[in-house]
N, C-alpha and C. Protein backbone atom coordinates (compact mmCIF):
# COMPACT_ATOMS: atom_id res chain seq x y z
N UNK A 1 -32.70 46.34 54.25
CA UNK A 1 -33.24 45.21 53.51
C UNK A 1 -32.41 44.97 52.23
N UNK A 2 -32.09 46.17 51.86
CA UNK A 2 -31.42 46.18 50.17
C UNK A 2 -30.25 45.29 50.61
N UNK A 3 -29.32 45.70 52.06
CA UNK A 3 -28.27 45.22 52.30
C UNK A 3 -28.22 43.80 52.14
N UNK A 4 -29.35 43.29 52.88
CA UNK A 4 -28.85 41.78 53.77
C UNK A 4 -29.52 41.07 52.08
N UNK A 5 -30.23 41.82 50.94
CA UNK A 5 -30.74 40.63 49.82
C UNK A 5 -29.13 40.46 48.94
N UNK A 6 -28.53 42.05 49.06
CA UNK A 6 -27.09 41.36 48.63
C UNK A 6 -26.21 40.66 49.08
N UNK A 7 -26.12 40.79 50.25
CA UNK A 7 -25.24 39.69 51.33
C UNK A 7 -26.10 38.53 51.12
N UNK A 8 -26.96 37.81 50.53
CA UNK A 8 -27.26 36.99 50.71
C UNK A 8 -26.82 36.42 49.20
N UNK A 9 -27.56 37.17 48.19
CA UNK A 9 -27.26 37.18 46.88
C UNK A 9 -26.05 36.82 46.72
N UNK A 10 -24.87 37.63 46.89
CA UNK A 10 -23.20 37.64 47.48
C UNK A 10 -22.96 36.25 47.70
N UNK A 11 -23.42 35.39 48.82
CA UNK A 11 -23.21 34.27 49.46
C UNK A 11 -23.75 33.05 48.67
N UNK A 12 -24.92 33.00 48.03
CA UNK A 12 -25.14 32.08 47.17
C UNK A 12 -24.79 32.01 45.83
N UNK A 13 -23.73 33.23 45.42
CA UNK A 13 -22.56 33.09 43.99
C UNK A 13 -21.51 32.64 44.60
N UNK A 14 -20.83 32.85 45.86
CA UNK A 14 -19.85 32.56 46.02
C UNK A 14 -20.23 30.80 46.38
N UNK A 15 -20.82 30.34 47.02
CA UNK A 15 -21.55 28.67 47.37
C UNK A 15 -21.49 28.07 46.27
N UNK A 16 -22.40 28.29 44.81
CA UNK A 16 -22.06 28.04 44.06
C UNK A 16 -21.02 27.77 42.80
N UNK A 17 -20.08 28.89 42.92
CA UNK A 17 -19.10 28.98 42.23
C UNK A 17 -17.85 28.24 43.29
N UNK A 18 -17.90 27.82 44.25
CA UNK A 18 -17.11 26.52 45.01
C UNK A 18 -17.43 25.24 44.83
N UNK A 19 -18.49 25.50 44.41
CA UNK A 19 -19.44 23.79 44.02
C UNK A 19 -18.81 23.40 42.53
N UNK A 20 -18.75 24.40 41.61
CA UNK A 20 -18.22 23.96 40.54
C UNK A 20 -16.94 23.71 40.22
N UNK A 21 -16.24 24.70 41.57
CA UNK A 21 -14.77 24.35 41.44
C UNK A 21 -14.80 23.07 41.98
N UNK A 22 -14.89 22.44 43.01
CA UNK A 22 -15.11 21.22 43.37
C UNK A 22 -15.11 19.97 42.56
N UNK A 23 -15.91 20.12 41.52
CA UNK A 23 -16.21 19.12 40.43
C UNK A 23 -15.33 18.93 39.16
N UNK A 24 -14.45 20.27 39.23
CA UNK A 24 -13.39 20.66 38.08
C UNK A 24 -12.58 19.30 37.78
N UNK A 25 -12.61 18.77 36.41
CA UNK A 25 -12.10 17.49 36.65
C UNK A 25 -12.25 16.36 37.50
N UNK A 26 -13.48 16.23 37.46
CA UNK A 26 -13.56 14.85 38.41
C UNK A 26 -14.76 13.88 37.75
N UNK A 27 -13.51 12.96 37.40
CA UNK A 27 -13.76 12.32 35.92
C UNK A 27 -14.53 10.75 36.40
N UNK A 28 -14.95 11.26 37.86
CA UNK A 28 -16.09 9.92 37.88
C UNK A 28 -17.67 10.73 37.39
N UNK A 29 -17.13 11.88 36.83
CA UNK A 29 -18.92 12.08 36.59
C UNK A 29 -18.93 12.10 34.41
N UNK A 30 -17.93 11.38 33.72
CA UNK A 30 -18.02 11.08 32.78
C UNK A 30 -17.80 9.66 32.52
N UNK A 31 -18.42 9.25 31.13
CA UNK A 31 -18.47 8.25 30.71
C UNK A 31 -18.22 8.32 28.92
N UNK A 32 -17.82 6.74 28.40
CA UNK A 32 -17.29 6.84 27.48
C UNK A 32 -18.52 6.97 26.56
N UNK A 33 -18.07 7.83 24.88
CA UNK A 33 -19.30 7.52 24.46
C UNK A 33 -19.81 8.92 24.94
N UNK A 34 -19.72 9.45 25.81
CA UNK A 34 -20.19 11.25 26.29
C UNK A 34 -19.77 12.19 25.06
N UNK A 35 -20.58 12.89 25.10
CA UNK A 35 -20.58 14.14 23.79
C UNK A 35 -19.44 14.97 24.56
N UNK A 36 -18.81 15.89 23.55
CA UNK A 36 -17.63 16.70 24.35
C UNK A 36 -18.88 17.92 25.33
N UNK A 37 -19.70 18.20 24.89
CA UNK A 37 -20.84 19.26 25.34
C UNK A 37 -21.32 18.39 27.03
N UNK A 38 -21.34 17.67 27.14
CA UNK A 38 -21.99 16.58 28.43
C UNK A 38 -20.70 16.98 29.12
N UNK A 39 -19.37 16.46 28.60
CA UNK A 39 -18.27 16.43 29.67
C UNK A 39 -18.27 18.18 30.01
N UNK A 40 -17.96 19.19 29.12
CA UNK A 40 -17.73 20.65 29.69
C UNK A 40 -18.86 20.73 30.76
N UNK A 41 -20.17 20.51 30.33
CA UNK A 41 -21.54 20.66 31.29
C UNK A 41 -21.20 20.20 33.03
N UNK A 42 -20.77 18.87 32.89
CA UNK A 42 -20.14 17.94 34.51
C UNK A 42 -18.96 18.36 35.10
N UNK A 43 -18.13 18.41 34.00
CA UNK A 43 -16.70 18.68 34.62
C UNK A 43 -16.35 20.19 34.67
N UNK A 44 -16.82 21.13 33.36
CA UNK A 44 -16.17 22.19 33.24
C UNK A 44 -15.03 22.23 32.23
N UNK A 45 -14.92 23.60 31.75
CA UNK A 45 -13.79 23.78 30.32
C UNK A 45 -12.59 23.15 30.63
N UNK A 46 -11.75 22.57 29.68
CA UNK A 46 -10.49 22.34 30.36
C UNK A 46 -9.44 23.41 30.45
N UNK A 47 -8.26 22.67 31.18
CA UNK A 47 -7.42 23.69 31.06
C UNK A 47 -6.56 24.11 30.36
N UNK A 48 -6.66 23.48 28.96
CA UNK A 48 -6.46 23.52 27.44
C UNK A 48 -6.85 22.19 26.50
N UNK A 49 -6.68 22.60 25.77
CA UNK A 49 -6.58 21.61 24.26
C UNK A 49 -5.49 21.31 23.78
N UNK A 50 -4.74 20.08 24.27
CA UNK A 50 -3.57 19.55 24.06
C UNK A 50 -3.15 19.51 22.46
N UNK A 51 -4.39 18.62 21.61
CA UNK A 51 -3.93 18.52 20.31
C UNK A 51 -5.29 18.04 19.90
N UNK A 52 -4.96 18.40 18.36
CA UNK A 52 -6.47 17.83 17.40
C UNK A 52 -5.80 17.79 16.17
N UNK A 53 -6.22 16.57 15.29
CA UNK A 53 -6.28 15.97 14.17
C UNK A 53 -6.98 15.37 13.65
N UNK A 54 -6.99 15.22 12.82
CA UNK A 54 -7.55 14.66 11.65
C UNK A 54 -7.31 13.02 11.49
N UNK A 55 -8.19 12.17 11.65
CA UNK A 55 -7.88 10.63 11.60
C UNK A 55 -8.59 10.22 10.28
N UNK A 56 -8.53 9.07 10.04
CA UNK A 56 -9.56 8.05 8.91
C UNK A 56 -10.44 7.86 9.94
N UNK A 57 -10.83 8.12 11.23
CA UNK A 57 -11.97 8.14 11.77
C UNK A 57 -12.77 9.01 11.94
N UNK A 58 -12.16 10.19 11.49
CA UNK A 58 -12.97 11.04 12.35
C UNK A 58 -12.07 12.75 12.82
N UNK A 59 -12.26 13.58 13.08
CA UNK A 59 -11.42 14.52 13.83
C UNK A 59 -11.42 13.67 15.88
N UNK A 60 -10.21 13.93 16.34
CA UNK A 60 -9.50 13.27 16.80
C UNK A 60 -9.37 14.58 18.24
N UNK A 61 -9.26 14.94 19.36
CA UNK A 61 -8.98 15.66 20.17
C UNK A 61 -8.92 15.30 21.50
N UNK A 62 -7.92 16.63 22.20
CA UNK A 62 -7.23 15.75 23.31
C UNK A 62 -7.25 17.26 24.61
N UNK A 63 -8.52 16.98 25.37
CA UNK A 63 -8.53 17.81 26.48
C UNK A 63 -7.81 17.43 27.56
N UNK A 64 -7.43 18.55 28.47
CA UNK A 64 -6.17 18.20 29.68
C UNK A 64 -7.18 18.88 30.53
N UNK A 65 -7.22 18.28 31.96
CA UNK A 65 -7.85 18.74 33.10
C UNK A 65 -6.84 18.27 34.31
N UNK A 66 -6.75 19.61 35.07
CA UNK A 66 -5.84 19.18 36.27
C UNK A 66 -6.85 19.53 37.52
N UNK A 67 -7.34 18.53 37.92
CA UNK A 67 -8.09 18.39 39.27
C UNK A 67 -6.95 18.28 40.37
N UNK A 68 -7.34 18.72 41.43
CA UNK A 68 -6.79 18.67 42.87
C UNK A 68 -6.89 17.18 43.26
N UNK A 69 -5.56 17.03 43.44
CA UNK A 69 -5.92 15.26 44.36
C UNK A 69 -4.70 15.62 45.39
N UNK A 70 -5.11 14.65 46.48
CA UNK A 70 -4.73 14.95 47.73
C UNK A 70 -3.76 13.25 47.74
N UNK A 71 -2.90 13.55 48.07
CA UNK A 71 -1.42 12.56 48.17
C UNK A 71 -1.77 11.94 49.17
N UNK A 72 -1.97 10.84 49.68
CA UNK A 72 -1.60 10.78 51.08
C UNK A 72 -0.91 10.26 51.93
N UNK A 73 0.50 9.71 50.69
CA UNK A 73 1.51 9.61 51.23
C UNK A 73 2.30 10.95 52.12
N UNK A 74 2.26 11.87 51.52
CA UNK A 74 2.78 13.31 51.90
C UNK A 74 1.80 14.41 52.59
N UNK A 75 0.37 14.09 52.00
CA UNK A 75 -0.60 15.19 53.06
C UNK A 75 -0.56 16.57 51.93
N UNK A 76 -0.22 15.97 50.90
CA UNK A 76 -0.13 17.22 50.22
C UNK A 76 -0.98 17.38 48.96
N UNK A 77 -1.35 18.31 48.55
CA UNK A 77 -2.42 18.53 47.30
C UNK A 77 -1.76 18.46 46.20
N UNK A 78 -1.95 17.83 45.15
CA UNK A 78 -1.17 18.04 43.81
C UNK A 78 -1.84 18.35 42.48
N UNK A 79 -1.62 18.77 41.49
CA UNK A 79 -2.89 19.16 40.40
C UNK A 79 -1.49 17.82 39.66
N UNK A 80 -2.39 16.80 38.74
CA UNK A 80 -1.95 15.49 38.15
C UNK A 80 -2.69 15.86 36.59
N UNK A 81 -2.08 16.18 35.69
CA UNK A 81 -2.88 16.31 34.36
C UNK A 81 -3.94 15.04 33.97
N UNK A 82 -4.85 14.95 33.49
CA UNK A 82 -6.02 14.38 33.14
C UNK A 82 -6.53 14.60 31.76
N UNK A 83 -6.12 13.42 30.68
CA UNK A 83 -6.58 13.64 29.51
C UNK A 83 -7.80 13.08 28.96
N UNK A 84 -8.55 13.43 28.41
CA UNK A 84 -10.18 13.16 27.87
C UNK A 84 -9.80 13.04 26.21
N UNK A 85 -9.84 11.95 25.44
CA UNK A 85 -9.84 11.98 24.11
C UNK A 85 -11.23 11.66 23.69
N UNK A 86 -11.29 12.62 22.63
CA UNK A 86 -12.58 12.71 21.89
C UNK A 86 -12.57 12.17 20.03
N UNK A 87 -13.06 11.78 19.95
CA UNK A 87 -13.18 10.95 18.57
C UNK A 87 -14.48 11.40 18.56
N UNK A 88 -14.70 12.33 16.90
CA UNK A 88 -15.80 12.70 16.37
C UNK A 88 -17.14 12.87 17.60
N UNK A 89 -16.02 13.83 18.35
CA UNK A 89 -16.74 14.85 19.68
C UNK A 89 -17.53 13.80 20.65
N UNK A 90 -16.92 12.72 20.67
CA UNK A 90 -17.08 11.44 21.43
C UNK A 90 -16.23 11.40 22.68
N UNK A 91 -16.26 10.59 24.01
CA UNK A 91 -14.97 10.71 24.71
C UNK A 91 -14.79 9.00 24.58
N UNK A 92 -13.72 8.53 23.67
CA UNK A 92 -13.30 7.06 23.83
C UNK A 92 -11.98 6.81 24.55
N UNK A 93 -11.63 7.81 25.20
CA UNK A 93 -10.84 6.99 26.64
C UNK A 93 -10.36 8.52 27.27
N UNK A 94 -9.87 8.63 28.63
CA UNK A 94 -9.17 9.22 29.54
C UNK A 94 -8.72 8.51 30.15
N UNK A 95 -7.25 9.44 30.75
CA UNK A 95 -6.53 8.56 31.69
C UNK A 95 -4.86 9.62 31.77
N UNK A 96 -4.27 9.48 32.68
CA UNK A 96 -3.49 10.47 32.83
C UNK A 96 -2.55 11.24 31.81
N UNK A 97 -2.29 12.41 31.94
CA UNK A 97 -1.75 13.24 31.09
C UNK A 97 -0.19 12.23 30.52
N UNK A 98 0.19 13.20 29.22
CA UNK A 98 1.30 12.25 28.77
C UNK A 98 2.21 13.49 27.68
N UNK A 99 3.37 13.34 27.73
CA UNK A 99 4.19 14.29 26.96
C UNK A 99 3.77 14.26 25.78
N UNK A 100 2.61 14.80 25.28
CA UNK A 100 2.09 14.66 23.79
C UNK A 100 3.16 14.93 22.59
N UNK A 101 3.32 13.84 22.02
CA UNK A 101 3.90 14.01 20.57
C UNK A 101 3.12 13.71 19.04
N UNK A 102 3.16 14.29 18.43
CA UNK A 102 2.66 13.86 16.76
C UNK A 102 3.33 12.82 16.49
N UNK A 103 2.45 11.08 17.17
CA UNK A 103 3.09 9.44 17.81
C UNK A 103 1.93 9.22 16.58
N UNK A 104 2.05 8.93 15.40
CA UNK A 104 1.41 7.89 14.73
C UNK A 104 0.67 6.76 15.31
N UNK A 105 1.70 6.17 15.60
CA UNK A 105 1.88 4.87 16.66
C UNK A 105 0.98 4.80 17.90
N UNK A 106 0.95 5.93 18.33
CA UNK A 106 0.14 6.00 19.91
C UNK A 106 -1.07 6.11 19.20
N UNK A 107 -1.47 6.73 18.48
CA UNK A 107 -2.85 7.15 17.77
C UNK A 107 -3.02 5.98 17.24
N UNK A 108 -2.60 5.29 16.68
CA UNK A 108 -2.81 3.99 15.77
C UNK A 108 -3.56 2.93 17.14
N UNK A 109 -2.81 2.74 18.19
CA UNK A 109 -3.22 1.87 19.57
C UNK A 109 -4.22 2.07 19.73
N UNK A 110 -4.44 3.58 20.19
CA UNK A 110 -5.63 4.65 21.14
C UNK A 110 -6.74 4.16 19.96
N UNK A 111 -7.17 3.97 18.74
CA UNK A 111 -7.87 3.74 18.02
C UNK A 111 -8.24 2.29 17.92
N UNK A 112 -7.26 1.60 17.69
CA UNK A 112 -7.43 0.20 18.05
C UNK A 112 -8.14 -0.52 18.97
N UNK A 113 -7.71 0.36 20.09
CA UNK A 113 -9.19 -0.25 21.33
C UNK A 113 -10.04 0.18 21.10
N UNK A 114 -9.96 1.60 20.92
CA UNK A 114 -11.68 2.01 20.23
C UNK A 114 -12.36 1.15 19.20
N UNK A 115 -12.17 0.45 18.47
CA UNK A 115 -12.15 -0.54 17.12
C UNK A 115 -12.45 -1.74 18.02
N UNK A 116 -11.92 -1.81 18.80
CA UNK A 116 -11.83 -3.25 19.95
C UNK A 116 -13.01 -2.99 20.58
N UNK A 117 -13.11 -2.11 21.72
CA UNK A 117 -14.65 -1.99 22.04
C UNK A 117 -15.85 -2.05 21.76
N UNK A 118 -15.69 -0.78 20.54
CA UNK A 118 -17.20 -1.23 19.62
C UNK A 118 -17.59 -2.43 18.99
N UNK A 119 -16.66 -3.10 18.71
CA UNK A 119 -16.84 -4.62 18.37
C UNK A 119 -17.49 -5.64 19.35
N UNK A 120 -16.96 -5.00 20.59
CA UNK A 120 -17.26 -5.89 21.41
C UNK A 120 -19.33 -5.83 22.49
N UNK A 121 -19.49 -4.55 21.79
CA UNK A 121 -21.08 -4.10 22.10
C UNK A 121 -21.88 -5.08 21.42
């Protein structure tokens, strides 16, 4: 009896812990406006913290998630970086990974639509 409650026990950590890999980055279960605490909860930790600063808005941060996507030009699996920016632990945009540089300029844009959106509520 002891056996088969761990073989069972056994089988519903391993079920579960495939379920969450599953979901790792899969950024139809966030939305903008999500607390950074909501996205780790759906998606899971990332697979680092690209960069964080300091804005006139706010502290500023930039999670990377590489989910599995399946090519199907080639049949082949690829991990595609996935960035989540957070503004004052907010997520106001994602969208694919990018050679991060300390870009004034890019930050100045990335804010601008944010500025653009809320205006537009």
């Amino acid at each position: 009896m002891h056996k088969l409650f761990t073989c069972l026990a056994a089988g519903v950590l391993l079920f579960l812990g495939s379920c969450a890999a599953l979901r790792h980055g899969d950024m139809s279960l966030i939305n903008l406006g999500m607390s950074k605490e909501t996205v780790v909860k759906r998606i899971g930790k990332p697979n680092m913290v690209v960069m964080a600063q300091v804005t006139e808005d706010g502290p500023l941060e930039v999670y990377e998630y590489l989910p599995v996507n399946r090519n199907s030009y080639t049949d082949s699996f690829e991990n595609r970086p996935v960035w989540v920016y957070f503004l004052n632990g907010e997520v106001i945009e994602w969208g694919p990974g990018e050679d991060w540089q300390i870009d004034n300029a890019f930050t100045k844009r990335m804010l601008e639509r944010y500025h653009n959106r809320k205006r537009q509520r």
